[in-house]
PDB file of N, CA and C in Angstrom:
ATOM      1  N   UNK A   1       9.523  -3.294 -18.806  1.00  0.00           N
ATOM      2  CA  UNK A   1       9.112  -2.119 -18.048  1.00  0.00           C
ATOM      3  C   UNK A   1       8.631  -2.554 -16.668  1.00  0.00           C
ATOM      4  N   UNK A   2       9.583  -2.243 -16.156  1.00  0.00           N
ATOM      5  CA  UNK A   2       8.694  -1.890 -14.036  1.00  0.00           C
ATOM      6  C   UNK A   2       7.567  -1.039 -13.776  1.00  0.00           C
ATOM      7  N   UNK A   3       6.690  -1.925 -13.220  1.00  0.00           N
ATOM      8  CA  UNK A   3       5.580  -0.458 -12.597  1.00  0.00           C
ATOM      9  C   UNK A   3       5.762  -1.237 -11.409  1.00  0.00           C
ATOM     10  N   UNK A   4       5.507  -0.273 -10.714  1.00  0.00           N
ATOM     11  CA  UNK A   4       5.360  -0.405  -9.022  1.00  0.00           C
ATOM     12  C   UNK A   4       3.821   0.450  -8.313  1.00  0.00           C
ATOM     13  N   UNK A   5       3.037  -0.317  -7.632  1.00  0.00           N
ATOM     14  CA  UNK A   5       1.568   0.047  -7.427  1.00  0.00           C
ATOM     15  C   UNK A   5       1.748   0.361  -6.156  1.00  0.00           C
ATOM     16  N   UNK A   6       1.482   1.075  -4.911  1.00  0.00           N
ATOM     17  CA  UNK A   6       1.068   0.992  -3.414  1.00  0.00           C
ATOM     18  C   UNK A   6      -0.347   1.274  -3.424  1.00  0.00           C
ATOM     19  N   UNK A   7      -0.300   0.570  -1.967  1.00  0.00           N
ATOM     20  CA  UNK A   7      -1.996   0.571  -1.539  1.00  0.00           C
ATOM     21  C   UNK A   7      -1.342   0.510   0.059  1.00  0.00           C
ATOM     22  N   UNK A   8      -2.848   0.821   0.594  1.00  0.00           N
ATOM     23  CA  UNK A   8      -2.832   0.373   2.334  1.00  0.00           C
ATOM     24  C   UNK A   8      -2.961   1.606   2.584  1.00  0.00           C
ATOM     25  N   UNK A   9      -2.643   2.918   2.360  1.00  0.00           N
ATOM     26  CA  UNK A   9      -2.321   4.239   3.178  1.00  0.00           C
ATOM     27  C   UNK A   9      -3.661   4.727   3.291  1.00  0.00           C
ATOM     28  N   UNK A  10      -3.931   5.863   4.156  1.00  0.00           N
ATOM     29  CA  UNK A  10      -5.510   6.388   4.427  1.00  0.00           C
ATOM     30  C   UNK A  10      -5.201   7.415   6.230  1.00  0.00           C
ATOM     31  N   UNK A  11      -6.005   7.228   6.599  1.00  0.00           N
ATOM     32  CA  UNK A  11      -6.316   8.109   7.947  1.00  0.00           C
ATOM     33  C   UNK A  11      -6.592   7.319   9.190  1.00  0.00           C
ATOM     34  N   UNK A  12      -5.461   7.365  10.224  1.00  0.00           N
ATOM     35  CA  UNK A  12      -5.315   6.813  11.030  1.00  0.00           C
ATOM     36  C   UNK A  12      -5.402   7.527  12.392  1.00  0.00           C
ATOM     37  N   UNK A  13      -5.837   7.087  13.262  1.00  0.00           N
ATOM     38  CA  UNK A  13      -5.499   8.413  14.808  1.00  0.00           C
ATOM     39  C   UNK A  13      -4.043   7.711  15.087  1.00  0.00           C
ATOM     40  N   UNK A  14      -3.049   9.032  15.762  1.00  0.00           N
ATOM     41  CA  UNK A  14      -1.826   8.453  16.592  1.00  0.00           C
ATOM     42  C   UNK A  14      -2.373   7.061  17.652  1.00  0.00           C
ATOM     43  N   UNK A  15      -1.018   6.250  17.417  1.00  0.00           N
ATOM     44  CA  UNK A  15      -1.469   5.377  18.034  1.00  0.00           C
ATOM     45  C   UNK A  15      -1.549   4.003  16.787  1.00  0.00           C
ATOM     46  N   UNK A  16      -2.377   4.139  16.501  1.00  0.00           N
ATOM     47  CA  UNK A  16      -2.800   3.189  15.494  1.00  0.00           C
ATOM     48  C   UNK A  16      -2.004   2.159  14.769  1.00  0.00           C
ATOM     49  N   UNK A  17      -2.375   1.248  13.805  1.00  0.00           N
ATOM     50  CA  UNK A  17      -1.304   0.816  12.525  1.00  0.00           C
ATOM     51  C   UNK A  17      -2.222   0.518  11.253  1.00  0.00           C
ATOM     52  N   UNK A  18      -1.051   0.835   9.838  1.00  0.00           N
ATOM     53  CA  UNK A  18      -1.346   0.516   9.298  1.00  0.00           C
ATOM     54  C   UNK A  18      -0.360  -0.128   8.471  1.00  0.00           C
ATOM     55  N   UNK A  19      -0.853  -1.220   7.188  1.00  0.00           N
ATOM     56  CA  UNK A  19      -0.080  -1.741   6.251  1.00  0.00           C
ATOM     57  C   UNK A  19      -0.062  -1.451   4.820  1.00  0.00           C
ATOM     58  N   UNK A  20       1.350  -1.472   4.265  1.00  0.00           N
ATOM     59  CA  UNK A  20       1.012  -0.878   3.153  1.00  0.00           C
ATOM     60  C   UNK A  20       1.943  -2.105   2.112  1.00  0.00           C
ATOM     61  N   UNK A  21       1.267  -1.848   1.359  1.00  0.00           N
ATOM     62  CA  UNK A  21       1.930  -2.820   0.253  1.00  0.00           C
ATOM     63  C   UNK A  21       2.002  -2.245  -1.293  1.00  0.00           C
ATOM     64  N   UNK A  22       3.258  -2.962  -1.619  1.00  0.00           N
ATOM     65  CA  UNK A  22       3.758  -2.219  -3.190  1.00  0.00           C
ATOM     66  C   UNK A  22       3.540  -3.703  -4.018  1.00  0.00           C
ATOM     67  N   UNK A  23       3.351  -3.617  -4.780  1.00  0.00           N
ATOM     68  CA  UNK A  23       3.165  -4.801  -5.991  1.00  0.00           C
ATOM     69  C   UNK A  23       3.777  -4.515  -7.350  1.00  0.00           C
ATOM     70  N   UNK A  24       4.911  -5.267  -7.572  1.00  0.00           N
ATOM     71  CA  UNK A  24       5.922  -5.026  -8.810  1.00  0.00           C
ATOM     72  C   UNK A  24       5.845  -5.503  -9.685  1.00  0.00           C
ATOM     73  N   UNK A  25       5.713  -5.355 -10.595  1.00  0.00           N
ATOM     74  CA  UNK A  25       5.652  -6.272 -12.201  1.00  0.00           C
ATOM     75  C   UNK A  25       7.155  -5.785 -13.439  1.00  0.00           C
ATOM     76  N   UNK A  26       7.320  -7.098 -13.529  1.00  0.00           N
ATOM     77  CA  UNK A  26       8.725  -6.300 -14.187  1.00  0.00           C
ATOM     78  C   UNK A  26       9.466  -7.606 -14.601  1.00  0.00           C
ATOM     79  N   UNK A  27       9.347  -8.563 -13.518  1.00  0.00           N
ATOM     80  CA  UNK A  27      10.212  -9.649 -13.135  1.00  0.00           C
ATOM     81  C   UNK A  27      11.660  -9.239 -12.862  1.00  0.00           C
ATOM     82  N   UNK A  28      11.925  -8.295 -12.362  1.00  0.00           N
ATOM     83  CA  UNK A  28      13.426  -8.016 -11.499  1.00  0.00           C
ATOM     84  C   UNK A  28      13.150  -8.041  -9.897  1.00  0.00           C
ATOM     85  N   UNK A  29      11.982  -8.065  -9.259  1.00  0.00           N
ATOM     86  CA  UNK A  29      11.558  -8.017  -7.991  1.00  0.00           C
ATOM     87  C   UNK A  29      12.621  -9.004  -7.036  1.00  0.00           C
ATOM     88  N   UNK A  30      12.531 -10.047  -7.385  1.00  0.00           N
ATOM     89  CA  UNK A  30      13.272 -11.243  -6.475  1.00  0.00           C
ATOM     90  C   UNK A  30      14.605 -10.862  -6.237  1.00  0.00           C
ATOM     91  N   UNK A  31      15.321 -10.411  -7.129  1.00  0.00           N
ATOM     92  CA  UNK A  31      16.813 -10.150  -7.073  1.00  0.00           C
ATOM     93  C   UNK A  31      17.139  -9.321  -6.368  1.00  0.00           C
ATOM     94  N   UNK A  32      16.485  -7.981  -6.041  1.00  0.00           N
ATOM     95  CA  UNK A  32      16.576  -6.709  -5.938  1.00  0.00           C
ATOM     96  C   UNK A  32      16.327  -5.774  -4.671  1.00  0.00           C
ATOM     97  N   UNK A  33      16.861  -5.225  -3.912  1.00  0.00           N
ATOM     98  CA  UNK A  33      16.417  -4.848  -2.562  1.00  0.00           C
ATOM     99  C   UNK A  33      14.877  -3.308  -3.235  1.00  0.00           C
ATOM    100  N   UNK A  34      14.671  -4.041  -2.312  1.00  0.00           N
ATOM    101  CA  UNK A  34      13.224  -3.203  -2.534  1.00  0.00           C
ATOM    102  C   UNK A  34      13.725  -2.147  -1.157  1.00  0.00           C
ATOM    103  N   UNK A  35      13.010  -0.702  -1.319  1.00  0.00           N
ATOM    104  CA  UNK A  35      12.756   0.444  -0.415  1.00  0.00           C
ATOM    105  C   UNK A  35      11.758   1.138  -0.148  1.00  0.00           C
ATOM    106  N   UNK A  36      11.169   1.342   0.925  1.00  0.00           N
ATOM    107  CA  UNK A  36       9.981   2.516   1.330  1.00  0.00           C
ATOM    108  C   UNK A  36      10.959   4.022   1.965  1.00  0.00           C
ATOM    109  N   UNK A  37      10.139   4.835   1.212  1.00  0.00           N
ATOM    110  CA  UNK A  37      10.216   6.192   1.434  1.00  0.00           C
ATOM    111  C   UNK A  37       9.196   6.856   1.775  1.00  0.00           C
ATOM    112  N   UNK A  38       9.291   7.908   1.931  1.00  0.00           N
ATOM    113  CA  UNK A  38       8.472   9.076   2.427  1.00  0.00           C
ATOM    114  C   UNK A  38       9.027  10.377   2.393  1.00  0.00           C
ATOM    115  N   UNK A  39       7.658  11.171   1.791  1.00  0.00           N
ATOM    116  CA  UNK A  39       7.935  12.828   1.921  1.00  0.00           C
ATOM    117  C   UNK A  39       6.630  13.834   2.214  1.00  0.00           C
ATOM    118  N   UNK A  40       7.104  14.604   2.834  1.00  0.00           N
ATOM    119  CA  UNK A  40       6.103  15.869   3.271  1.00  0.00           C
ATOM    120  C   UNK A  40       6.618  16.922   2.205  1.00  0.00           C
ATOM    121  N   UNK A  41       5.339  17.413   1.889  1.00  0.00           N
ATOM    122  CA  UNK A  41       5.654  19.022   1.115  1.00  0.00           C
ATOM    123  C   UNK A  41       6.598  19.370   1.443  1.00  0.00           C
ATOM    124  N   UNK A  42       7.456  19.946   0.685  1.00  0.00           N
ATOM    125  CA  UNK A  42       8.709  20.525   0.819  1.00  0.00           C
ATOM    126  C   UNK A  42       9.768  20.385   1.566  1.00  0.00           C
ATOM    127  N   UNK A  43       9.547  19.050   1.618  1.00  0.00           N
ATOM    128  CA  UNK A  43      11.289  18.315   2.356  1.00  0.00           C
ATOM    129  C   UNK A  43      11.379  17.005   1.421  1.00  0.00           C
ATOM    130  N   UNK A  44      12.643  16.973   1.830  1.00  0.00           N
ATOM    131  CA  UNK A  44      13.538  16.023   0.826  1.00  0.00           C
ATOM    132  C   UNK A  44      12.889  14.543   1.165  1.00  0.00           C
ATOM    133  N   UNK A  45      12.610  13.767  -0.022  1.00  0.00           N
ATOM    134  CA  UNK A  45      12.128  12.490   0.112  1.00  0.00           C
ATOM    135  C   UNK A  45      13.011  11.518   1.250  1.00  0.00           C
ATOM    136  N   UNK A  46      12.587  10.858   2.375  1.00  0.00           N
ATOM    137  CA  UNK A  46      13.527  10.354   3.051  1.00  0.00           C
ATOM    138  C   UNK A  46      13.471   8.968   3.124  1.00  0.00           C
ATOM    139  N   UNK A  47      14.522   8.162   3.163  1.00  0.00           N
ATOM    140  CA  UNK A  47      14.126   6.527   3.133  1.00  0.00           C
ATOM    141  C   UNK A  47      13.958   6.474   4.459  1.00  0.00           C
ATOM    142  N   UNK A  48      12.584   5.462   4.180  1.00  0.00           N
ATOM    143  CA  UNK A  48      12.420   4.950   5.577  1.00  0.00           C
ATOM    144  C   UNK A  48      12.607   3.535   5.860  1.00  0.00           C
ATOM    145  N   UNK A  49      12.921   2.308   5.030  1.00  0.00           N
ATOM    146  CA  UNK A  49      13.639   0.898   5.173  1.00  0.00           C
ATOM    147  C   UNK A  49      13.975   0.176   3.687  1.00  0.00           C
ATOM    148  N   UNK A  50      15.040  -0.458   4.251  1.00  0.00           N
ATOM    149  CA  UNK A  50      15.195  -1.341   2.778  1.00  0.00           C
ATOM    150  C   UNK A  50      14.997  -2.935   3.172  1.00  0.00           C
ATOM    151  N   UNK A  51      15.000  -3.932   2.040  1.00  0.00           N
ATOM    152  CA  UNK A  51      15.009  -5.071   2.568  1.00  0.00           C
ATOM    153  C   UNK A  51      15.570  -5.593   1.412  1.00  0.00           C
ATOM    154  N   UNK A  52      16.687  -6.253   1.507  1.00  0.00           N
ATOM    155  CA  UNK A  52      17.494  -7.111   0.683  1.00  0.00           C
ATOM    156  C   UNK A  52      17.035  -8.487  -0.217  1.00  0.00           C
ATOM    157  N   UNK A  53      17.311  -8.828  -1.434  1.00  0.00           N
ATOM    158  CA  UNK A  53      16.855 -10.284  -1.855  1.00  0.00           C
ATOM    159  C   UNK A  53      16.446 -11.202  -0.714  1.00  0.00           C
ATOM    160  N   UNK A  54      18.159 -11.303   0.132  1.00  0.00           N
ATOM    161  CA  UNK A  54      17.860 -12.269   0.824  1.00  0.00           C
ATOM    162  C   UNK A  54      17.475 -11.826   2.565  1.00  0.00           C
ATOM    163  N   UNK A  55      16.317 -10.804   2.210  1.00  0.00           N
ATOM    164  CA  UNK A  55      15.596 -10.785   3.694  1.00  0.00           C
ATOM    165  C   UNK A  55      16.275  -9.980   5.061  1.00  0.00           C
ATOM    166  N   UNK A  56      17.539  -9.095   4.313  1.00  0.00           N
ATOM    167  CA  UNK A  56      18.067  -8.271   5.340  1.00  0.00           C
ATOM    168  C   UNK A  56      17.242  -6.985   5.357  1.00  0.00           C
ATOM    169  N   UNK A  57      17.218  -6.149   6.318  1.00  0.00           N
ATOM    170  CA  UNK A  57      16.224  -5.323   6.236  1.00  0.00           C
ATOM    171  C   UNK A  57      17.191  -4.359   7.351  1.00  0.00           C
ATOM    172  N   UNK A  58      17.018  -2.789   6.858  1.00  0.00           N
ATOM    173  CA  UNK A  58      17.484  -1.565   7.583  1.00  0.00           C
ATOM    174  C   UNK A  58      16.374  -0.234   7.533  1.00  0.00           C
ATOM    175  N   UNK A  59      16.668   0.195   8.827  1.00  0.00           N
ATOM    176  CA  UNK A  59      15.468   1.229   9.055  1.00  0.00           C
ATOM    177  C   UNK A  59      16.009   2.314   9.282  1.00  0.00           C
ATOM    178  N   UNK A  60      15.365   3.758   9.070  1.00  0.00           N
ATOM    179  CA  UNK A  60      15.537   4.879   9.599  1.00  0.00           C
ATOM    180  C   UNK A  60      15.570   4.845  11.204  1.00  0.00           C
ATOM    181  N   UNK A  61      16.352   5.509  12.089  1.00  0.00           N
ATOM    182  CA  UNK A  61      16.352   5.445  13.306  1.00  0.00           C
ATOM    183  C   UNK A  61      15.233   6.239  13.801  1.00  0.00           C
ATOM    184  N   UNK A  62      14.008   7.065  13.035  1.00  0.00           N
ATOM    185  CA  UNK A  62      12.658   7.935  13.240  1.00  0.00           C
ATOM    186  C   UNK A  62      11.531   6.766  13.619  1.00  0.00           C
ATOM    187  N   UNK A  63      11.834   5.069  12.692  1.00  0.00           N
ATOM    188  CA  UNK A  63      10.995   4.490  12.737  1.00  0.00           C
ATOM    189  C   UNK A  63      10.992   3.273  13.400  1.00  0.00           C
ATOM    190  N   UNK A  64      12.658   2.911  13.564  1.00  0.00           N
ATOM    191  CA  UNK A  64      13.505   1.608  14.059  1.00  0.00           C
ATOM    192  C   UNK A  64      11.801   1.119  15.415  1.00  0.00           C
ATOM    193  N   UNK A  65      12.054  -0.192  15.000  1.00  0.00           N
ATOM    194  CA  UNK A  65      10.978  -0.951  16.122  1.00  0.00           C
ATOM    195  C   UNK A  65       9.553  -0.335  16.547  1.00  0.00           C
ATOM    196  N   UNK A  66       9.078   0.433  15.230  1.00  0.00           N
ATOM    197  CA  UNK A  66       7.533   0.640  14.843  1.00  0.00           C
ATOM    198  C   UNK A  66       7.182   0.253  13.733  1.00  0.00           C
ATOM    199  N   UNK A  67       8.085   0.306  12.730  1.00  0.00           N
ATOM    200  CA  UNK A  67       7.720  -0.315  11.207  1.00  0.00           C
ATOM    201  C   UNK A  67       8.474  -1.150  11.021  1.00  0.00           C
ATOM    202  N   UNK A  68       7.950  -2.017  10.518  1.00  0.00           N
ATOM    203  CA  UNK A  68       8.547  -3.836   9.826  1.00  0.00           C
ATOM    204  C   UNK A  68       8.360  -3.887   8.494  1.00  0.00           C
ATOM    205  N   UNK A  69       9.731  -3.911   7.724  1.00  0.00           N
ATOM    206  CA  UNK A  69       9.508  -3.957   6.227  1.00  0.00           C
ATOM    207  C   UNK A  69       9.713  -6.104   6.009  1.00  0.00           C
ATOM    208  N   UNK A  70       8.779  -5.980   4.925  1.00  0.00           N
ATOM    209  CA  UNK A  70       8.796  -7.209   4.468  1.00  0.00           C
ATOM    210  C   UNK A  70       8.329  -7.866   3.211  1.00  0.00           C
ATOM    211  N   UNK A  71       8.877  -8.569   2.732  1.00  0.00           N
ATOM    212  CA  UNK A  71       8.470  -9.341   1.291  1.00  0.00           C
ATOM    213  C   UNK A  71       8.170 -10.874   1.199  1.00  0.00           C
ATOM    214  N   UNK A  72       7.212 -10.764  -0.243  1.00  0.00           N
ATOM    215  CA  UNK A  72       6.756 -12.001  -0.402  1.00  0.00           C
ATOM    216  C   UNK A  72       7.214 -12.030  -1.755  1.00  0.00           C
ATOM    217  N   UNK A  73       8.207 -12.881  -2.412  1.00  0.00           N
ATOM    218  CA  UNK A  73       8.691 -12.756  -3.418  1.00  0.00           C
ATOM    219  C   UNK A  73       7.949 -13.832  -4.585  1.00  0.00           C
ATOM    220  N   UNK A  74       6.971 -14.509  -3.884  1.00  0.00           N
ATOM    221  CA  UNK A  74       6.015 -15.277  -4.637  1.00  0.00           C
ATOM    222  C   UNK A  74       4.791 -14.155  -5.248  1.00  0.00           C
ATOM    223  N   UNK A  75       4.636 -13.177  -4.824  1.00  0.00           N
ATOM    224  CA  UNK A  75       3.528 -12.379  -5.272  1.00  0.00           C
ATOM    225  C   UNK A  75       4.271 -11.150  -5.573  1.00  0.00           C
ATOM    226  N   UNK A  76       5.825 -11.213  -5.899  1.00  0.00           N
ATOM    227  CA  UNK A  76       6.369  -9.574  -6.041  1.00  0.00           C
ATOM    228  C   UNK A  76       5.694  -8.524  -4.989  1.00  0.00           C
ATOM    229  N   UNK A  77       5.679  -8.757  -3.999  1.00  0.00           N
ATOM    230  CA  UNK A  77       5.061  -7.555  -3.253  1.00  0.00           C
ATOM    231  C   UNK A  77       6.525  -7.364  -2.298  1.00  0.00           C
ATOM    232  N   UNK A  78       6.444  -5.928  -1.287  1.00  0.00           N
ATOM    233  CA  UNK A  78       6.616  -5.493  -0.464  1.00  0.00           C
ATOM    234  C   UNK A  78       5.631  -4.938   0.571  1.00  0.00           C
ATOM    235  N   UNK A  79       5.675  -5.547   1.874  1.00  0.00           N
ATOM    236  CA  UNK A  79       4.995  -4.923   2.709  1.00  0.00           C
ATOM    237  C   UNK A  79       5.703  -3.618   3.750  1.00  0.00           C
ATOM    238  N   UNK A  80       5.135  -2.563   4.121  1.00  0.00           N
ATOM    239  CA  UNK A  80       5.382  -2.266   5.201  1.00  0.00           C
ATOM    240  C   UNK A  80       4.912  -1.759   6.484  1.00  0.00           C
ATOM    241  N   UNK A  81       4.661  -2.827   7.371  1.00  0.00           N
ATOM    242  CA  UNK A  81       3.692  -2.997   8.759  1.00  0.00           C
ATOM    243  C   UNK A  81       4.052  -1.454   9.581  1.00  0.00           C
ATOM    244  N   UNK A  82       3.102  -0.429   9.869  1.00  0.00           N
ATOM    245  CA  UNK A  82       3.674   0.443  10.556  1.00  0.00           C
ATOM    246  C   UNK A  82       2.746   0.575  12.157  1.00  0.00           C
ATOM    247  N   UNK A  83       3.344   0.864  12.865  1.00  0.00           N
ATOM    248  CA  UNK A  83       2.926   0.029  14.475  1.00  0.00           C
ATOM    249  C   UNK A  83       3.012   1.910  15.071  1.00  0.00           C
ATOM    250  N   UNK A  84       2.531   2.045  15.774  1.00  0.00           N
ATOM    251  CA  UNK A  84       2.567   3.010  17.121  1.00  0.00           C
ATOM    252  C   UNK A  84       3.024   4.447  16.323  1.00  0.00           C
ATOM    253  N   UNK A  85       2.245   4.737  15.391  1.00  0.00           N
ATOM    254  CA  UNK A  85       2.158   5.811  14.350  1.00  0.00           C
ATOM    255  C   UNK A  85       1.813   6.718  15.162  1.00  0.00           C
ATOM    256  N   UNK A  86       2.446   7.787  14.356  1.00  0.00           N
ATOM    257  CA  UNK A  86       2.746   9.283  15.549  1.00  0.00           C
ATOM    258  C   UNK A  86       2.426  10.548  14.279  1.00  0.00           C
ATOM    259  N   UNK A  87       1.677  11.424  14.482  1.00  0.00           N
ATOM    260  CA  UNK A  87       1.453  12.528  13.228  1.00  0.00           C
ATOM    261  C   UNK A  87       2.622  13.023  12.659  1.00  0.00           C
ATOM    262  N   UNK A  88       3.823  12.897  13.126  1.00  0.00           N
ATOM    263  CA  UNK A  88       5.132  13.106  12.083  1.00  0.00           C
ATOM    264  C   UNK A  88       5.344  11.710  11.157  1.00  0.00           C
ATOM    265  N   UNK A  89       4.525  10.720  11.394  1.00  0.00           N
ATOM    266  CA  UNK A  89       4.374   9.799  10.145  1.00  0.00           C
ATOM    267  C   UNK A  89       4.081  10.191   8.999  1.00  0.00           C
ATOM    268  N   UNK A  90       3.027  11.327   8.753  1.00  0.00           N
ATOM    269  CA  UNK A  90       1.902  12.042   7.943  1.00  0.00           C
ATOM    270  C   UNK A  90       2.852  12.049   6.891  1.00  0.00           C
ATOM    271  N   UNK A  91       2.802  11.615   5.903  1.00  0.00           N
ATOM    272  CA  UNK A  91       3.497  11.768   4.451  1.00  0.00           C
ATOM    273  C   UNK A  91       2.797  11.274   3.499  1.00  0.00           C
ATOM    274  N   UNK A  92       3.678  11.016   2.297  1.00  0.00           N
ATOM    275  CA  UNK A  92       3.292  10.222   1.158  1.00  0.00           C
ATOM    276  C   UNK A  92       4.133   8.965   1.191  1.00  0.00           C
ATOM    277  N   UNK A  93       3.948   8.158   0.823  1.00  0.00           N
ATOM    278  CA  UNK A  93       4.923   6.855   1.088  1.00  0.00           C
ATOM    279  C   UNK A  93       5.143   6.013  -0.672  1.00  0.00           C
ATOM    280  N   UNK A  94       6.201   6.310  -0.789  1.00  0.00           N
ATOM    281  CA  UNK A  94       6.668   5.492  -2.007  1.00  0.00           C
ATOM    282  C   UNK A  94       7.812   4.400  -1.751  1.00  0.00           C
ATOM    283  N   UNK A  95       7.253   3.120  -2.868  1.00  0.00           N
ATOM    284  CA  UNK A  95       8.713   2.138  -2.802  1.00  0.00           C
ATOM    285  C   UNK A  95       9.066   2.323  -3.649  1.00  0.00           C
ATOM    286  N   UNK A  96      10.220   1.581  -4.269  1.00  0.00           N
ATOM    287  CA  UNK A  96      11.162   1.725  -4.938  1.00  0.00           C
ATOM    288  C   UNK A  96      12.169   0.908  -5.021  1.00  0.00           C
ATOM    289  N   UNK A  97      11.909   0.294  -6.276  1.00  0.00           N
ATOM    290  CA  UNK A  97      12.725  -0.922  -7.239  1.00  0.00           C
ATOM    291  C   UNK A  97      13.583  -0.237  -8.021  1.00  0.00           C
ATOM    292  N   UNK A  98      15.095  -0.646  -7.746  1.00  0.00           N
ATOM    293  CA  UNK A  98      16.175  -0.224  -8.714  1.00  0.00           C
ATOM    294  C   UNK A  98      16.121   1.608  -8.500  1.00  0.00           C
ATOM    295  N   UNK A  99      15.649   1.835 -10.025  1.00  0.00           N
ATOM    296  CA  UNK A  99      15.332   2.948 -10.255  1.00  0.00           C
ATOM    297  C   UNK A  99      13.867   3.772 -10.320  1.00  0.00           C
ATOM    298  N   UNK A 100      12.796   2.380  -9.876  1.00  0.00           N
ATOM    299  CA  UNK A 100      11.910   2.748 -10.483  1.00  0.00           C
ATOM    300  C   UNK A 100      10.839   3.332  -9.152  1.00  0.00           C
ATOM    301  N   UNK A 101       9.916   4.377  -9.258  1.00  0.00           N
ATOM    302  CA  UNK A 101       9.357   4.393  -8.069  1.00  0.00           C
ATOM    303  C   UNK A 101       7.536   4.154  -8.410  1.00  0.00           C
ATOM    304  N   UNK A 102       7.082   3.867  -7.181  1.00  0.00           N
ATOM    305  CA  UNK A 102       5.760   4.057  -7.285  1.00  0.00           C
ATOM    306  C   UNK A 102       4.680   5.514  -7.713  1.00  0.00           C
ATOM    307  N   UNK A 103       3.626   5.246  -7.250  1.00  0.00           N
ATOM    308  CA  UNK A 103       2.952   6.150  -7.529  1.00  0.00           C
ATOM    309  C   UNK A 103       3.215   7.111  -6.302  1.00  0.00           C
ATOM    310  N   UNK A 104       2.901   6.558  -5.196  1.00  0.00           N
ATOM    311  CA  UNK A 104       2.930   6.905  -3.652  1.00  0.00           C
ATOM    312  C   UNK A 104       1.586   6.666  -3.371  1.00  0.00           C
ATOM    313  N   UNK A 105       1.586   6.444  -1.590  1.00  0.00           N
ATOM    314  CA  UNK A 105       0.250   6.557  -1.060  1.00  0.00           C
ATOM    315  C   UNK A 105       0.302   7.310   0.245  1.00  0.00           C
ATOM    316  N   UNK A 106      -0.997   8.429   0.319  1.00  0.00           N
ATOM    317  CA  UNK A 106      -0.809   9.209   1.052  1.00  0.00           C
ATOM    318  C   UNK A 106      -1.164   8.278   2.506  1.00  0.00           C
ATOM    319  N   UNK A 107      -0.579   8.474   3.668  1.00  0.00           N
ATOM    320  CA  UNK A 107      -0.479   8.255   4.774  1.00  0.00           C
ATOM    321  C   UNK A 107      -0.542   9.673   5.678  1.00  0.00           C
ATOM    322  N   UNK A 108      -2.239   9.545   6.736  1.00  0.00           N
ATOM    323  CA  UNK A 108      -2.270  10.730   7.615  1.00  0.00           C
ATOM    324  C   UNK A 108      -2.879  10.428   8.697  1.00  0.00           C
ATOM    325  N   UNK A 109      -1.831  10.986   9.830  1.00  0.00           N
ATOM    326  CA  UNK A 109      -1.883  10.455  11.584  1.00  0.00           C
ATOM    327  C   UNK A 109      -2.489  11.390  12.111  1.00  0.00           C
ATOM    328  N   UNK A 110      -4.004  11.150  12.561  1.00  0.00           N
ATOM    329  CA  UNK A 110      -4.001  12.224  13.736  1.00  0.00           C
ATOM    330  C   UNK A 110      -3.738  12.538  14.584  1.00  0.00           C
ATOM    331  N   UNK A 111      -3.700  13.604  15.269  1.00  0.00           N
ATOM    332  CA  UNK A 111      -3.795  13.577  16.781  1.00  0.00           C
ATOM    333  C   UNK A 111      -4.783  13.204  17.621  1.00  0.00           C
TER     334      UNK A 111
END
């Protein structure tokens, strides 16, 4: 069984950064492209980066060169560094192994 944990999210002013990290237990982590998402009430969950076994990484063009996805495959984690946060950041943020997703963590930008 996969569980997937996030942490890092909370209340930020625009502008700001924060980091968030997922922690996997399962032992499929290493192999597997890990993903961060995000959703607001009543819109469709949207990916916001993936990052491959071997360290390739693709972004939404909303976030391209503000958020840096990244892994440490010695601690099963995923990080994702988010830089020059803007209140359309404001979501919930889930990763996601294979099939499996997190809990989510809420993420909110002020103005």
């Amino acid at each position: 069984q996969v569980h997937l944990v996030e942490s890092g999210g909370g209340l930020v002013q625009a502008g700001g950064s924060l980091r968030l990290s997922c922690a996997a237990s399962g032992g499929i982590f290493s192999r597997n492209t890990m993903a961060w998402y995000r959703q607001v009430p009543g819109k469709q969950r949207e990916l916001v980066a993936t990052i491959t076994s071997g360290g390739s990484t693709n972004y939404a063009d909303s976030v391209r060169d503000r958020f840096f996805i990244s892994r440490e495959n010695a601690k099963n984690t995923v990080y994702l560094q988010m830089n020059s946060l803007k209140p359309e950041d404001t979501a919930v943020y889930y990763c996601k192994l294979t099939t499996y997703w997190g809990q989510g963590t809420q993420v909110t930008v002020s103005s």
